[in-house]
Protein backbone atom coordinates (compact mmCIF):
# COMPACT_ATOMS: atom_id res chain seq x y z
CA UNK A 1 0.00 0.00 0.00
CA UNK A 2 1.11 3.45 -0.51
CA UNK A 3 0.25 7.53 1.15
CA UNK A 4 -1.79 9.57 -1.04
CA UNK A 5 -3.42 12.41 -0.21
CA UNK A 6 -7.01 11.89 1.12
CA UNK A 7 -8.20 14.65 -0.93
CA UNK A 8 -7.05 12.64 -3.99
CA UNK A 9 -9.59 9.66 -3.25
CA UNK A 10 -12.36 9.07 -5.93
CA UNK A 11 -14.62 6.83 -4.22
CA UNK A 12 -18.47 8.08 -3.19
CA UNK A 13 -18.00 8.80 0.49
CA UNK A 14 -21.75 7.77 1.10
CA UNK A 15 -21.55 4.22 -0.54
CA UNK A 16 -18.63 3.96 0.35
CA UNK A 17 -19.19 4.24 4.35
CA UNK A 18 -23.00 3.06 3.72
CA UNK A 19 -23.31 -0.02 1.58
CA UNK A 20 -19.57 -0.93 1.49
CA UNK A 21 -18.99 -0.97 5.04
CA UNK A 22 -15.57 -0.43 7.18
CA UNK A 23 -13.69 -1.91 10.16
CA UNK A 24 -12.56 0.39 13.17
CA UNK A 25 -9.67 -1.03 14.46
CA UNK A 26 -7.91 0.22 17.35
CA UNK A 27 -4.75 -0.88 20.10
CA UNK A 28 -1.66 -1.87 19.02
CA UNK A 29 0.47 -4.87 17.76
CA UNK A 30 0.20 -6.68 20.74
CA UNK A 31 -3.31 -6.21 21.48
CA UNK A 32 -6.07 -4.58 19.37
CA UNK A 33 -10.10 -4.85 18.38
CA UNK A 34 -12.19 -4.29 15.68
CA UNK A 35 -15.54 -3.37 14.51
CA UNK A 36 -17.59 -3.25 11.64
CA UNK A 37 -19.30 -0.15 10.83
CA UNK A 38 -21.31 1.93 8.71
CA UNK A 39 -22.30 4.97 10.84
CA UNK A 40 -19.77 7.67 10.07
CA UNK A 41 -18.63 10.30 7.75
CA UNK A 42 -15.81 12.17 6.00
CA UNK A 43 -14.99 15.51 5.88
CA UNK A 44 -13.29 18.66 6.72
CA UNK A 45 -12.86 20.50 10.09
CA UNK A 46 -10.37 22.25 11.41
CA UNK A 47 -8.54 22.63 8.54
CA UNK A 48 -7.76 19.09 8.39
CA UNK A 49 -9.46 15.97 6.57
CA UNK A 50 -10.77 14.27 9.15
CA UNK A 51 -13.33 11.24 9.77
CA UNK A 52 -16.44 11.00 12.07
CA UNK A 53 -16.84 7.49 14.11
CA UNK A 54 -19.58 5.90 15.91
CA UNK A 55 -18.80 3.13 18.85
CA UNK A 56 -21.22 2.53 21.08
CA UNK A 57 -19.54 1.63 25.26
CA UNK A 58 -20.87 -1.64 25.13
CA UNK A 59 -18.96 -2.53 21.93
CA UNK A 60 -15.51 -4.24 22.71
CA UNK A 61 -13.80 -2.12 20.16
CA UNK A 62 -14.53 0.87 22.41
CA UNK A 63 -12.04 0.25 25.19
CA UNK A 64 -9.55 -0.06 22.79
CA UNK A 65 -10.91 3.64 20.93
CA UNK A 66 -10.84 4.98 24.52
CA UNK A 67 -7.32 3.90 24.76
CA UNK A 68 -5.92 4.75 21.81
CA UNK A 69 -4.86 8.36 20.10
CA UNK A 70 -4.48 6.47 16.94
CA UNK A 71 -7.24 4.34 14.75
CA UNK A 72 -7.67 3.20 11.59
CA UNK A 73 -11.23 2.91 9.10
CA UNK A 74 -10.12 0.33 6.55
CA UNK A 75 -12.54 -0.65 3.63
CA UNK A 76 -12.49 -4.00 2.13
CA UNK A 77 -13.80 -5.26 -1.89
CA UNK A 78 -17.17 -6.73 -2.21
CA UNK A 79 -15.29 -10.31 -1.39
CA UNK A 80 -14.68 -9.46 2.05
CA UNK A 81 -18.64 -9.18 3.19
CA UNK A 82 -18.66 -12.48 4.73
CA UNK A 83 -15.63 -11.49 7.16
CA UNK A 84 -16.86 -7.92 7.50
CA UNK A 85 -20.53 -9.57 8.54
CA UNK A 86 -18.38 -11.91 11.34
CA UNK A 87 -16.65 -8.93 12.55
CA UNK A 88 -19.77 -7.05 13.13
CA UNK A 89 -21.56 -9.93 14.36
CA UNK A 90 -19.41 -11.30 17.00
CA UNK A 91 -17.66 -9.88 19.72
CA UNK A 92 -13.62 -10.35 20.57
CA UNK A 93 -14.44 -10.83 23.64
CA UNK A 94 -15.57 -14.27 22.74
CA UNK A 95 -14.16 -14.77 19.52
CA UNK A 96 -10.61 -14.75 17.64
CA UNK A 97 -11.86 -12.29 15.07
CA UNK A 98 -8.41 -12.21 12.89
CA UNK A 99 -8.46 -15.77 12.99
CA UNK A 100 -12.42 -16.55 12.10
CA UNK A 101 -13.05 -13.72 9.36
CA UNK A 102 -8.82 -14.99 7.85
CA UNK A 103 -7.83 -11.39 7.62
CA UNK A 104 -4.28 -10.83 7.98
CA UNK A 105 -3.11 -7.69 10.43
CA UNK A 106 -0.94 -5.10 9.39
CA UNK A 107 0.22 -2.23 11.16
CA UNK A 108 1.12 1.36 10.02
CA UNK A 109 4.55 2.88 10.58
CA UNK A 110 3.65 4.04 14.26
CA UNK A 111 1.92 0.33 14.84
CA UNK A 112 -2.01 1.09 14.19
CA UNK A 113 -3.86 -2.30 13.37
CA UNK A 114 -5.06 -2.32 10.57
CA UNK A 115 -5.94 -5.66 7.76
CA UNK A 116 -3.92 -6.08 4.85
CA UNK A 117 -6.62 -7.25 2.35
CA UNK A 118 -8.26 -3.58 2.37
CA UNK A 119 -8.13 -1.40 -0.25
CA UNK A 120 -8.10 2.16 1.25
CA UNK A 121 -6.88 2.25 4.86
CA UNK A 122 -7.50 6.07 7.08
CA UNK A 123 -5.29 6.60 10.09
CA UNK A 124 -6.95 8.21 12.20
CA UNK A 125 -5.67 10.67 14.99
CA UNK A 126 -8.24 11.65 17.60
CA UNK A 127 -8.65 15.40 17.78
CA UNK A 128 -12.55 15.03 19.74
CA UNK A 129 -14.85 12.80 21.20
CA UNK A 130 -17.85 13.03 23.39
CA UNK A 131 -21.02 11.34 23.73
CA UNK A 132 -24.77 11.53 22.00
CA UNK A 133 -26.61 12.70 24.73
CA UNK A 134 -30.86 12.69 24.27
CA UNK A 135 -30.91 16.33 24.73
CA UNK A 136 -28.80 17.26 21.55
CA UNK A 137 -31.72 15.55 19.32
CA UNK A 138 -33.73 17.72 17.61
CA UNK A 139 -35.62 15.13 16.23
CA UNK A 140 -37.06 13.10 18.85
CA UNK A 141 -37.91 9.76 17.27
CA UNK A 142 -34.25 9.24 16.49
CA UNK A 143 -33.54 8.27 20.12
CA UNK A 144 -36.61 7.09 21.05
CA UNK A 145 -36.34 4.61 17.67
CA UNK A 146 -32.09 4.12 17.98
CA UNK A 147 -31.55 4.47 21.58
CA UNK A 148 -34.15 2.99 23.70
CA UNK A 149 -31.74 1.92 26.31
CA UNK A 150 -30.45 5.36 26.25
CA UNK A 151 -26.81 3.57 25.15
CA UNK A 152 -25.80 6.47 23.25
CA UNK A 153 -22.54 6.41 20.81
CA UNK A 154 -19.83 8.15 21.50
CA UNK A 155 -18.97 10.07 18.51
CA UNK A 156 -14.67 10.30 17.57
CA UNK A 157 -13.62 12.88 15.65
CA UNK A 158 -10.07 12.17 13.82
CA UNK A 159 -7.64 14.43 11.65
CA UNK A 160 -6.97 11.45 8.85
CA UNK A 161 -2.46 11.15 9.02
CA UNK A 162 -1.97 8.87 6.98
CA UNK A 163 -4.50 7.56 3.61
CA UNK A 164 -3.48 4.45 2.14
CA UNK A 165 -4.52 2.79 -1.14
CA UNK A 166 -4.09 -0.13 -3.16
């Protein structure tokens, strides 16, 4: 894989995120998590690319966000559903999730996880993050419908460092 700029990147953000899917990964090389997702967005802020994430606290891969100042969103082709489905599906806390989806770990030059067989790889530095909280909805069926346990995502906000493709 090599750096290019994110601002370089073709791909439709939306299907991209939405229909294609990612894995959050976060820790390090001797211990990390992931999760799939397809909750977030891309952008600009702070005069930085960065990228918005959604983990909810009773998600595994959350201890290792809340650890971490460095992630990675990595985005798979169409023949990786099946071990992006596992990897949404199961938990690590139960389950070898490297060893039942058969994805191979990599790691970026400062030792983010992230899986070989993806095509476009974001590291991620964490700039922000903060919780959903009920009161910030100005539409009121979103929590009522979403969050009816009131286990509200904690949002991560992070300047993209490093964009790697293919």
């Amino acid at each position: 894989m090599h750096n290019v700029s994110p601002e370089t990147l073709k791909d439709n953000v939306f299907k991209l995120i939405s229909q294609d899917w990612m894995l959050i990964t976060a820790g390090d090389r001797t211990k990390f998590n992931t999760m799939t997702a397809n909750w977030a967005g891309l952008g600009y802020l702070w005069y930085q690319p960065v990228s918005f994430s959604f983990v909810r606290p009773q998600r595994y891969t959350f201890e290792f966000m809340e650890k971490s100042a460095l992630y990675t969103l990595s985005f798979f082709p169409e023949k990786y559903r099946e071990a992006l489905s596992l990897c949404g599906s199961q938990s690590g806390r139960d389950v070898d999730k490297v060893q039942a989806s058969g994805l191979t770990p990599a790691f970026t030059e400062s030792g983010t996880p992230y899986f070989a067989e993806a095509r476009l790889v974001l590291e991620c530095r964490k700039l922000y993050t903060r919780f959903l909280e009920a009161p910030g909805f100005l539409d009121a069926t979103i929590p009522a419908d979403v969050y009816p346990d009131k286990d509200f995502h904690r949002l991560y906000i992070g300047g993209i460092v490093q964009c790697l493709v293919e």
